[in-house]
C-alpha atoms as a PDB file:
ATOM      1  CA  UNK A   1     -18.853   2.623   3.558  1.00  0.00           C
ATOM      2  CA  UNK A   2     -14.876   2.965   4.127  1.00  0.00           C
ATOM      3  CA  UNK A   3     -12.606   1.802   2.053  1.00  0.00           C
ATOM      4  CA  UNK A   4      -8.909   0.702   3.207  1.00  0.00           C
ATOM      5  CA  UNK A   5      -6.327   0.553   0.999  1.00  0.00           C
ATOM      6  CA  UNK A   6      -2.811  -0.443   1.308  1.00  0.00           C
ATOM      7  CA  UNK A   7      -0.020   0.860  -1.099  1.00  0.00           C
ATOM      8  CA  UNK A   8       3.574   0.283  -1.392  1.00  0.00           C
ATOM      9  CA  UNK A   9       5.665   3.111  -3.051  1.00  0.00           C
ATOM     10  CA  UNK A  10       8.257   1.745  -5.316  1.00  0.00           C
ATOM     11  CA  UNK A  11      11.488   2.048  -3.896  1.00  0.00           C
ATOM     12  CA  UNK A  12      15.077   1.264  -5.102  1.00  0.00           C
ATOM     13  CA  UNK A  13      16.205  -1.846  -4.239  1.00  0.00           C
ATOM     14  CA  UNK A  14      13.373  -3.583  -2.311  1.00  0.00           C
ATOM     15  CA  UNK A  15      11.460  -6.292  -3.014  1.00  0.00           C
ATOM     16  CA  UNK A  16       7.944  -7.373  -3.438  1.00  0.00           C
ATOM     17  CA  UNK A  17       7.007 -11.268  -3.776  1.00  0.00           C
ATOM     18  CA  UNK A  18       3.279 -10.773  -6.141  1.00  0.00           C
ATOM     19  CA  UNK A  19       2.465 -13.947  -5.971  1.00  0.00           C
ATOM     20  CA  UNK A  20       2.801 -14.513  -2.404  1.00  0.00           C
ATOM     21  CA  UNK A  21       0.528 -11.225  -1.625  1.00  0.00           C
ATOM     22  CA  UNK A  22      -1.934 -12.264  -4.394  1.00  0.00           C
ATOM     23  CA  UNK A  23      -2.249 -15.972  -3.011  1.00  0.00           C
ATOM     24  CA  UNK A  24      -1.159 -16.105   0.762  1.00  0.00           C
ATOM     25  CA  UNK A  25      -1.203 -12.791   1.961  1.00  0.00           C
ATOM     26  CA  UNK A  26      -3.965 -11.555   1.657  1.00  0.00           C
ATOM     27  CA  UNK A  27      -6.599 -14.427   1.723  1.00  0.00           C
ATOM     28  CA  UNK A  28      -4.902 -14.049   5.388  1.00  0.00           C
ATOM     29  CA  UNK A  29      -6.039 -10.884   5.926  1.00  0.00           C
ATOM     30  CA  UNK A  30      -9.658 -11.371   4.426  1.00  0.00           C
ATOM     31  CA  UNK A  31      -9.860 -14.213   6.946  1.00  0.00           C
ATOM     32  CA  UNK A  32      -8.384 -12.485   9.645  1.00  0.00           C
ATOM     33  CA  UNK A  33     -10.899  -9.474   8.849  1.00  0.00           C
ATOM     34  CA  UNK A  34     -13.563 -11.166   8.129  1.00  0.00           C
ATOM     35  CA  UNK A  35     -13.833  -9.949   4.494  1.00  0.00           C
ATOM     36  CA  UNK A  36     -15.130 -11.342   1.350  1.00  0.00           C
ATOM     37  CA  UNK A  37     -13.615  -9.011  -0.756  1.00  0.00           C
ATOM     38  CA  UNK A  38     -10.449  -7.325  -1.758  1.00  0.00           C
ATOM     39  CA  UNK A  39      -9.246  -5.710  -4.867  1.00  0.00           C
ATOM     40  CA  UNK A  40      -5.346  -5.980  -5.441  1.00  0.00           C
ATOM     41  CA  UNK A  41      -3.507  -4.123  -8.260  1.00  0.00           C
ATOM     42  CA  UNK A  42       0.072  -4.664  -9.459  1.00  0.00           C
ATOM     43  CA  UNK A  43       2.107  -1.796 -10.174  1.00  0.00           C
ATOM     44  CA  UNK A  44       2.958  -1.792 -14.431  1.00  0.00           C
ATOM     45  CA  UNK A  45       3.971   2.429 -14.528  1.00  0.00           C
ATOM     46  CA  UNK A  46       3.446   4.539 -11.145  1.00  0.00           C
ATOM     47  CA  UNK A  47       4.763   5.302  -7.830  1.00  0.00           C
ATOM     48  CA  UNK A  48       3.438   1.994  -6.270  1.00  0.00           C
ATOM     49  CA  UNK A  49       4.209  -1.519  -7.301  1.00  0.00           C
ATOM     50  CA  UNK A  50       1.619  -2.844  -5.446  1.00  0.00           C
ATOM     51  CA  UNK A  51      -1.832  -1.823  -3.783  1.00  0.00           C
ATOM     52  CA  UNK A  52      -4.938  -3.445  -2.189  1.00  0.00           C
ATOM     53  CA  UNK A  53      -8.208  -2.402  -1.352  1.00  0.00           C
ATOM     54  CA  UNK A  54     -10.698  -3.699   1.081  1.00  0.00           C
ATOM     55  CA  UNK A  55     -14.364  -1.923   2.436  1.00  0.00           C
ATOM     56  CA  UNK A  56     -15.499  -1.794   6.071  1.00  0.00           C
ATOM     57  CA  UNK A  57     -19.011  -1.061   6.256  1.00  0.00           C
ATOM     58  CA  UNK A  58     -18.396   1.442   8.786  1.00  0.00           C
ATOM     59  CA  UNK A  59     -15.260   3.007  10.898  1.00  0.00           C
ATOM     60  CA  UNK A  60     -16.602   0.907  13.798  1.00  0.00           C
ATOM     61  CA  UNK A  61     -16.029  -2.460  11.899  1.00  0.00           C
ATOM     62  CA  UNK A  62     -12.980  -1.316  10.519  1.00  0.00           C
ATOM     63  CA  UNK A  63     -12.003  -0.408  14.247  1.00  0.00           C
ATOM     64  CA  UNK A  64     -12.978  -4.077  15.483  1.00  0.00           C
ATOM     65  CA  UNK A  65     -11.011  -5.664  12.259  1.00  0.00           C
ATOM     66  CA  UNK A  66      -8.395  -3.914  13.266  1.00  0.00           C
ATOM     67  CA  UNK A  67      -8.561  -5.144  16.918  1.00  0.00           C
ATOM     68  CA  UNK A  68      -8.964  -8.539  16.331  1.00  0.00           C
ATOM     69  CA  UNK A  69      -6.307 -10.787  18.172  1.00  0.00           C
ATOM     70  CA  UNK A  70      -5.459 -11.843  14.258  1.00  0.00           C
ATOM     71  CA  UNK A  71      -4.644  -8.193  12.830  1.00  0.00           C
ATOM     72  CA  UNK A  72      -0.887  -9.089  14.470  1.00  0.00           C
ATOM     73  CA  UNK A  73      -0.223 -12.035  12.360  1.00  0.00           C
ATOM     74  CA  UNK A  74      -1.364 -10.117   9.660  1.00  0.00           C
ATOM     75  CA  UNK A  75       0.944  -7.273  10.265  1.00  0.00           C
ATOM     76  CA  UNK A  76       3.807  -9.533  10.934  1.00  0.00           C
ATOM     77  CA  UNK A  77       3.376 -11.711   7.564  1.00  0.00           C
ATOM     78  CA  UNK A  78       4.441  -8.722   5.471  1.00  0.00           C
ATOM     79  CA  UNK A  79       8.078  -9.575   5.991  1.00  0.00           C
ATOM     80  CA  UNK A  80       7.478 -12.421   4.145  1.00  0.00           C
ATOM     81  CA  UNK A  81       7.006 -10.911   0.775  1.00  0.00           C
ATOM     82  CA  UNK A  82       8.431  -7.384   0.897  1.00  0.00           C
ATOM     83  CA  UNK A  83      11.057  -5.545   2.150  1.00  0.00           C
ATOM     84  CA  UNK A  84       8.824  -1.730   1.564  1.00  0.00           C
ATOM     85  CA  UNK A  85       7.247  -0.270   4.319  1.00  0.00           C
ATOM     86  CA  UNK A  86       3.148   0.093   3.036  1.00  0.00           C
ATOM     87  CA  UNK A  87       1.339   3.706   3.263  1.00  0.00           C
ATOM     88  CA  UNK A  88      -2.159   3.126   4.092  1.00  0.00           C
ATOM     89  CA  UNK A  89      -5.338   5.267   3.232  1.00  0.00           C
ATOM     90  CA  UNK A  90      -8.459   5.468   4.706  1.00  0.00           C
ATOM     91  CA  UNK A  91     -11.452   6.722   2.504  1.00  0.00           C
ATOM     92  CA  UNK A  92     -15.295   7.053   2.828  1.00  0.00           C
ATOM     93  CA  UNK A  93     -16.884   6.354  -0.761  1.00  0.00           C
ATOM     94  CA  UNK A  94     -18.948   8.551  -1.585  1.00  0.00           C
END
């Protein structure tokens, strides 16, 4: 199982629309990836003020996910609620 998960470091001066990720953004990306699930945290004390976390159930699905014709609108969408640039991590749990 891999686990994806996408992080943005708190930095001075940008912003970061919560509600938008929480309710727009990434349902988009579920869809788009053909997920059912996705954990998303918001930041209260730490070096990220936002993170979420989605499983592939291998690298090979998360290497189609990534391919699909969608994974662009997806990409392009975070404009629309932050100005950080995310740091992404790719895990297998174990």
């Amino acid at each position: 199982m891999i686990q994806v998960s996408v992080m943005y470091p708190a930095t001075e001066g940008a912003t970061f629309d919560h509600d938008y990720y929480a309710a727009t953004h990434v349902p988009m990306a579920k869809a788009a990836w053909g997920l059912t699930d996705a954990v998303i945290e918001k930041g209260i004390n730490g070096p990220y003020v936002a993170a979420v976390h989605v499983t592939f159930e291998s690298m090979d699905a998360l290497g189609a996910a990534m391919g699909s014709p969608d994974s662009a609108a997806v990409i392009a969408d975070v404009a629309n609620f932050t100005t950080i640039n995310p740091v992404m991590q790719i895990s297998e749990i174990v």
